[in-house]
N, C-alpha and C. Protein backbone atom coordinates (compact mmCIF):
# COMPACT_ATOMS: atom_id res chain seq x y z
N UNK A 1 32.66 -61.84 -76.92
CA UNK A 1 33.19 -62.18 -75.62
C UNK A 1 32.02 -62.49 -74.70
N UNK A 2 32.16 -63.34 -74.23
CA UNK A 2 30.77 -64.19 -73.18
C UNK A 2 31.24 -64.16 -71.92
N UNK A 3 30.94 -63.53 -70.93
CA UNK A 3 31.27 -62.91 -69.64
C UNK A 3 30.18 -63.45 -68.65
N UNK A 4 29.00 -63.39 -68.81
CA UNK A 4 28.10 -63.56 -67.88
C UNK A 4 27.99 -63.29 -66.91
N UNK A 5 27.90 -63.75 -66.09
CA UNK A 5 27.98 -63.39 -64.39
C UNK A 5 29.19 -63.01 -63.99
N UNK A 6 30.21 -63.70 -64.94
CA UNK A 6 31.80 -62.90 -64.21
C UNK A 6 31.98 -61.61 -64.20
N UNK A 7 31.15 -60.78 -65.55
CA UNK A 7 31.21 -59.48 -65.63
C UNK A 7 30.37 -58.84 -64.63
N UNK A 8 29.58 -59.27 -64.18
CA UNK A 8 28.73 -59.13 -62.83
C UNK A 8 29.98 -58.75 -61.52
N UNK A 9 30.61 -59.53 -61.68
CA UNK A 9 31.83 -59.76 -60.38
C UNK A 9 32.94 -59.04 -60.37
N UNK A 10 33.06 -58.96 -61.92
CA UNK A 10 33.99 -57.74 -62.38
C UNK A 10 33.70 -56.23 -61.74
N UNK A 11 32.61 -55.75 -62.07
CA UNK A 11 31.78 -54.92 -61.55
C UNK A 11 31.94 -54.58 -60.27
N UNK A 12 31.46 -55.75 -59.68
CA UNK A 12 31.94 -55.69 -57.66
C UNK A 12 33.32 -55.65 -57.51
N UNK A 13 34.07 -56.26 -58.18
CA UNK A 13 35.98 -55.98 -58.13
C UNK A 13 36.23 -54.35 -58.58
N UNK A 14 35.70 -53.81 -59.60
CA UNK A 14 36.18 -52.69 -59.67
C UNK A 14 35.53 -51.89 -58.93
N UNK A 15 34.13 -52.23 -58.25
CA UNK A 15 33.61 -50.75 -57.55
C UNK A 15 34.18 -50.84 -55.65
N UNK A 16 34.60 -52.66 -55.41
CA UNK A 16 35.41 -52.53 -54.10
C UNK A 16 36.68 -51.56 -54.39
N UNK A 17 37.54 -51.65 -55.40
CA UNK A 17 38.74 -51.10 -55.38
C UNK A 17 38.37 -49.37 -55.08
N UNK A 18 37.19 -48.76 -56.09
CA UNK A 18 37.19 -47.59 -56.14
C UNK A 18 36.68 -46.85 -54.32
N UNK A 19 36.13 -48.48 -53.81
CA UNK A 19 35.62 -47.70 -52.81
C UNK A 19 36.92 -48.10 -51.47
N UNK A 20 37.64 -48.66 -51.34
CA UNK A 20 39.33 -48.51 -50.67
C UNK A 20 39.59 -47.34 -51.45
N UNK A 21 40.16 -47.09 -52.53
CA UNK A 21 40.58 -45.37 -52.99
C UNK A 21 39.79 -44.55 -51.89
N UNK A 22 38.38 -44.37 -52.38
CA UNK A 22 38.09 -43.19 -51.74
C UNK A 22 37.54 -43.27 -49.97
N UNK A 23 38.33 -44.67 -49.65
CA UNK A 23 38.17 -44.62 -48.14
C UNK A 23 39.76 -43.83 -47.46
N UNK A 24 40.71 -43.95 -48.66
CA UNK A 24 41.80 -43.71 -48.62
C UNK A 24 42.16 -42.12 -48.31
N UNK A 25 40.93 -41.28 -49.02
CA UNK A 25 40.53 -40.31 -48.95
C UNK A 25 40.12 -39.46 -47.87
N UNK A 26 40.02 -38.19 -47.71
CA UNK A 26 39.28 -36.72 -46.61
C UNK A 26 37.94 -37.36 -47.05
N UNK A 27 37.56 -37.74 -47.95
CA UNK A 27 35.96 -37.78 -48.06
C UNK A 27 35.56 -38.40 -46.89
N UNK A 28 34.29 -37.94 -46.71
CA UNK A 28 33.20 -38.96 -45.23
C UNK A 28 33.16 -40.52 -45.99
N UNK A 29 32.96 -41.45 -45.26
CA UNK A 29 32.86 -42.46 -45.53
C UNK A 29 31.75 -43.00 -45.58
N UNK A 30 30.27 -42.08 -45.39
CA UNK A 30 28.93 -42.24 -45.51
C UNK A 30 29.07 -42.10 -47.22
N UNK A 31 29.40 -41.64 -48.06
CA UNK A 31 29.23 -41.50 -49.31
C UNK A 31 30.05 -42.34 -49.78
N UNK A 32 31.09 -43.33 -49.19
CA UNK A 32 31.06 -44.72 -50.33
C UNK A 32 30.18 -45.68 -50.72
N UNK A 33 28.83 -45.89 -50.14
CA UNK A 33 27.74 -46.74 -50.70
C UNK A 33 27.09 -45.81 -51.91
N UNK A 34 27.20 -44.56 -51.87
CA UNK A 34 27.00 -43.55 -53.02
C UNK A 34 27.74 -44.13 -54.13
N UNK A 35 28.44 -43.62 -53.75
CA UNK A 35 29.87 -43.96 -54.74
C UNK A 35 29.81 -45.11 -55.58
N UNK A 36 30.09 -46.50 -54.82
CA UNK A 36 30.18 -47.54 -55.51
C UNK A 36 28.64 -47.86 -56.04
N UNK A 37 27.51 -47.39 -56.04
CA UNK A 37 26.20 -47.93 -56.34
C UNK A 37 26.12 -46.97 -57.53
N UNK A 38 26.66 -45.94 -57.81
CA UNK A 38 26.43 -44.97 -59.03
C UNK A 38 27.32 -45.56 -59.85
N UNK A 39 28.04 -45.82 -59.44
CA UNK A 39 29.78 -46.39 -60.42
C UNK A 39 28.89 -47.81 -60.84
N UNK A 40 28.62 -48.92 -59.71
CA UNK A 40 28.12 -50.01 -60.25
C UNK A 40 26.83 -49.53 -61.23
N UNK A 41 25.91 -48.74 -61.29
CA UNK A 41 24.84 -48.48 -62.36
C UNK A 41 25.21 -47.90 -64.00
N UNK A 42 26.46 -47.30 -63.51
CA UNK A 42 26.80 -46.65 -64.87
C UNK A 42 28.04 -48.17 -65.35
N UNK A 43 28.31 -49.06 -64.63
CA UNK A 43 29.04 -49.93 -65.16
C UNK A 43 28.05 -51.00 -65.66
N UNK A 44 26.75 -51.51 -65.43
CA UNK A 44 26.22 -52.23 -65.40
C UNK A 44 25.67 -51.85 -67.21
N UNK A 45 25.34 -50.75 -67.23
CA UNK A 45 24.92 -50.02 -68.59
C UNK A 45 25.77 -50.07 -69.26
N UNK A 46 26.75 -49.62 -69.44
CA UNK A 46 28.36 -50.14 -70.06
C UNK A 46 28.21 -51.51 -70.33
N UNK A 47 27.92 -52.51 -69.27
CA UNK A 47 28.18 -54.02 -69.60
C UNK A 47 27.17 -54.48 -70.64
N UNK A 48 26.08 -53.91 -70.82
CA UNK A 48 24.79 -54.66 -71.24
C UNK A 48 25.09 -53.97 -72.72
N UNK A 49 25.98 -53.16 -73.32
CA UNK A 49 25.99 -52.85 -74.56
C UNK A 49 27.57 -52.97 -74.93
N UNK A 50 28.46 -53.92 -73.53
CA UNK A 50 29.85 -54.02 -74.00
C UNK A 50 29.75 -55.39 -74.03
N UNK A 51 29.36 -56.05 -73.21
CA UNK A 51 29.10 -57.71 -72.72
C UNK A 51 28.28 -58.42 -73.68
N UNK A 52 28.54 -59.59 -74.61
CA UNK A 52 27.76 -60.04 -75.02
C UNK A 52 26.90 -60.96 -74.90
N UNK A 53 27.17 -61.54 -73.18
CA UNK A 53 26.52 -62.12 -72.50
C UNK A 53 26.08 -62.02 -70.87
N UNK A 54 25.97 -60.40 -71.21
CA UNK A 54 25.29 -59.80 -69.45
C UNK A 54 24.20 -60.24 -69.31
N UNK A 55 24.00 -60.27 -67.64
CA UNK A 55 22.67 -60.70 -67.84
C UNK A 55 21.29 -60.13 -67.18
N UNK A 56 21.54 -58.93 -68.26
CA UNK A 56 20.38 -58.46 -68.32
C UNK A 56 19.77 -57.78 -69.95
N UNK A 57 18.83 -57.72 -70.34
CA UNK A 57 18.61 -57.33 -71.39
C UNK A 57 18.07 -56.10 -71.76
N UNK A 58 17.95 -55.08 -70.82
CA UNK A 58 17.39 -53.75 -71.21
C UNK A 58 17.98 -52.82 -69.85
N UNK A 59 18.32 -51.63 -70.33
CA UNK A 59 19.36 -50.72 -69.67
C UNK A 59 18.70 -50.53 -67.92
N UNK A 60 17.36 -50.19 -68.00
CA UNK A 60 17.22 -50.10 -66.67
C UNK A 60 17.36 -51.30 -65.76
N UNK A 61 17.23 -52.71 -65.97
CA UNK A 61 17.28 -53.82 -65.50
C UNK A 61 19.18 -54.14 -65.66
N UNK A 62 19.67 -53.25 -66.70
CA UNK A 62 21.13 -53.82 -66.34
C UNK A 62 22.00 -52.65 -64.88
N UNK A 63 20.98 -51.11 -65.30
CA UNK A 63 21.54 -50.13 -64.20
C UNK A 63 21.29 -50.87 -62.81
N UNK A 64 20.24 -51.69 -62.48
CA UNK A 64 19.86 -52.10 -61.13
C UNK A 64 20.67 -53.54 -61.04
N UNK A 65 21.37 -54.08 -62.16
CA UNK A 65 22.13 -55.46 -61.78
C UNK A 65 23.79 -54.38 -61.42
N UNK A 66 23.67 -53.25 -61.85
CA UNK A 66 25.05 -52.75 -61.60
C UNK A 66 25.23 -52.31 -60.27
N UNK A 67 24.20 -51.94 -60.16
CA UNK A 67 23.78 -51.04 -58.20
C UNK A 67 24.22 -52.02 -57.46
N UNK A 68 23.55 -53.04 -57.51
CA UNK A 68 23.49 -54.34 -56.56
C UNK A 68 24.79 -54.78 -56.69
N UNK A 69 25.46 -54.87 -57.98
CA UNK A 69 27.01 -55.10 -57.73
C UNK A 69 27.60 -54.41 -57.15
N UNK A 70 27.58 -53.03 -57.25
CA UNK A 70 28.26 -52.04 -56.47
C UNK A 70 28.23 -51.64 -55.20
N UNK A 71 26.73 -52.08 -54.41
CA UNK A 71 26.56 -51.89 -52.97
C UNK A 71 26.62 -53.45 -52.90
N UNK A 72 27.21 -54.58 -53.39
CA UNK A 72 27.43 -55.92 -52.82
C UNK A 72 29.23 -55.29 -52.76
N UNK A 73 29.80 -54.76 -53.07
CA UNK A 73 31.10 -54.47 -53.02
C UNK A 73 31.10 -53.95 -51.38
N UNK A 74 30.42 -52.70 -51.00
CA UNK A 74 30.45 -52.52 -49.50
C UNK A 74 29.81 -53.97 -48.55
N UNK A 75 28.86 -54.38 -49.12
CA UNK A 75 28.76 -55.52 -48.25
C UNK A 75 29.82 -56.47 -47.81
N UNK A 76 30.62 -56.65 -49.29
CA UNK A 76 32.03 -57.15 -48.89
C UNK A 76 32.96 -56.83 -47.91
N UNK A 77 33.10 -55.52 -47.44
CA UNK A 77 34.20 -54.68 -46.84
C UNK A 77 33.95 -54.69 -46.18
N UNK A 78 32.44 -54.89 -45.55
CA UNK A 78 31.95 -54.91 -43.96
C UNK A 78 32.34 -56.49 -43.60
N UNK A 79 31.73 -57.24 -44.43
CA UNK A 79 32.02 -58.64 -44.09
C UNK A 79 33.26 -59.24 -43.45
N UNK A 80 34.48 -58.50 -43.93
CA UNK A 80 35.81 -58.27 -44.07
C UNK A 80 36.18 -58.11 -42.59
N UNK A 81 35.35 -56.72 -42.19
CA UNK A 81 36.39 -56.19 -41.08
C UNK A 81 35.13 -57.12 -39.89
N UNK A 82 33.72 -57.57 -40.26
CA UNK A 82 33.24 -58.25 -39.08
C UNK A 82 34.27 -59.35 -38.33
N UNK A 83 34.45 -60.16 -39.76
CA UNK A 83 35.47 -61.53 -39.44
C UNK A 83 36.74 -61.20 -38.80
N UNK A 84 37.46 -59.72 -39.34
CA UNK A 84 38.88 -59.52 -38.54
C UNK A 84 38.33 -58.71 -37.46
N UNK A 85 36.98 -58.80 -36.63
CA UNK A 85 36.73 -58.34 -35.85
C UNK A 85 36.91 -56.92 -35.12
N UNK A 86 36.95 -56.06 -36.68
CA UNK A 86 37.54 -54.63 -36.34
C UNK A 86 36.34 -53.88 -36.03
């Protein structure tokens, strides 16, 4: 299965969703960039030995393509409420 960069995006789709859940949540909302950047590193490692076309080739270089997916997921959510001006 050849994913490439979509699995990259995949990544940011599942760590936005997890981070609405736990905004949904009592938790503080200072610990969803936690959240989704640990989730995106341990998904990114997952991808690079599930993906047969991630793109990265060695676990620490795929944990830091997962981070960046996962804190590009909060970048999203801010982006979100700038434009609906909340």
């Amino acid at each position: 299965m050849e994913l490439g960069i979509t699995g990259v995006a995949g990544i940011t789709a599942v760590c936005y969703l997890v981070g609405l859940t736990v905004k949904a949540t009592k938790l503080d909302n200072k610990w969803i960039p936690v959240i989704v950047g640990a989730l995106g590193g341990a998904l990114g490692l997952v991808g690079l030995y599930v993906m047969g076309d991630f793109p990265a080739t060695e676990p620490l270089t795929a944990v830091a393509v997962g981070i960046v997916s996962g804190l590009a997921a909060t970048g999203t959510d801010q982006v979100i409420h700038q434009l609906k001006g909340e």
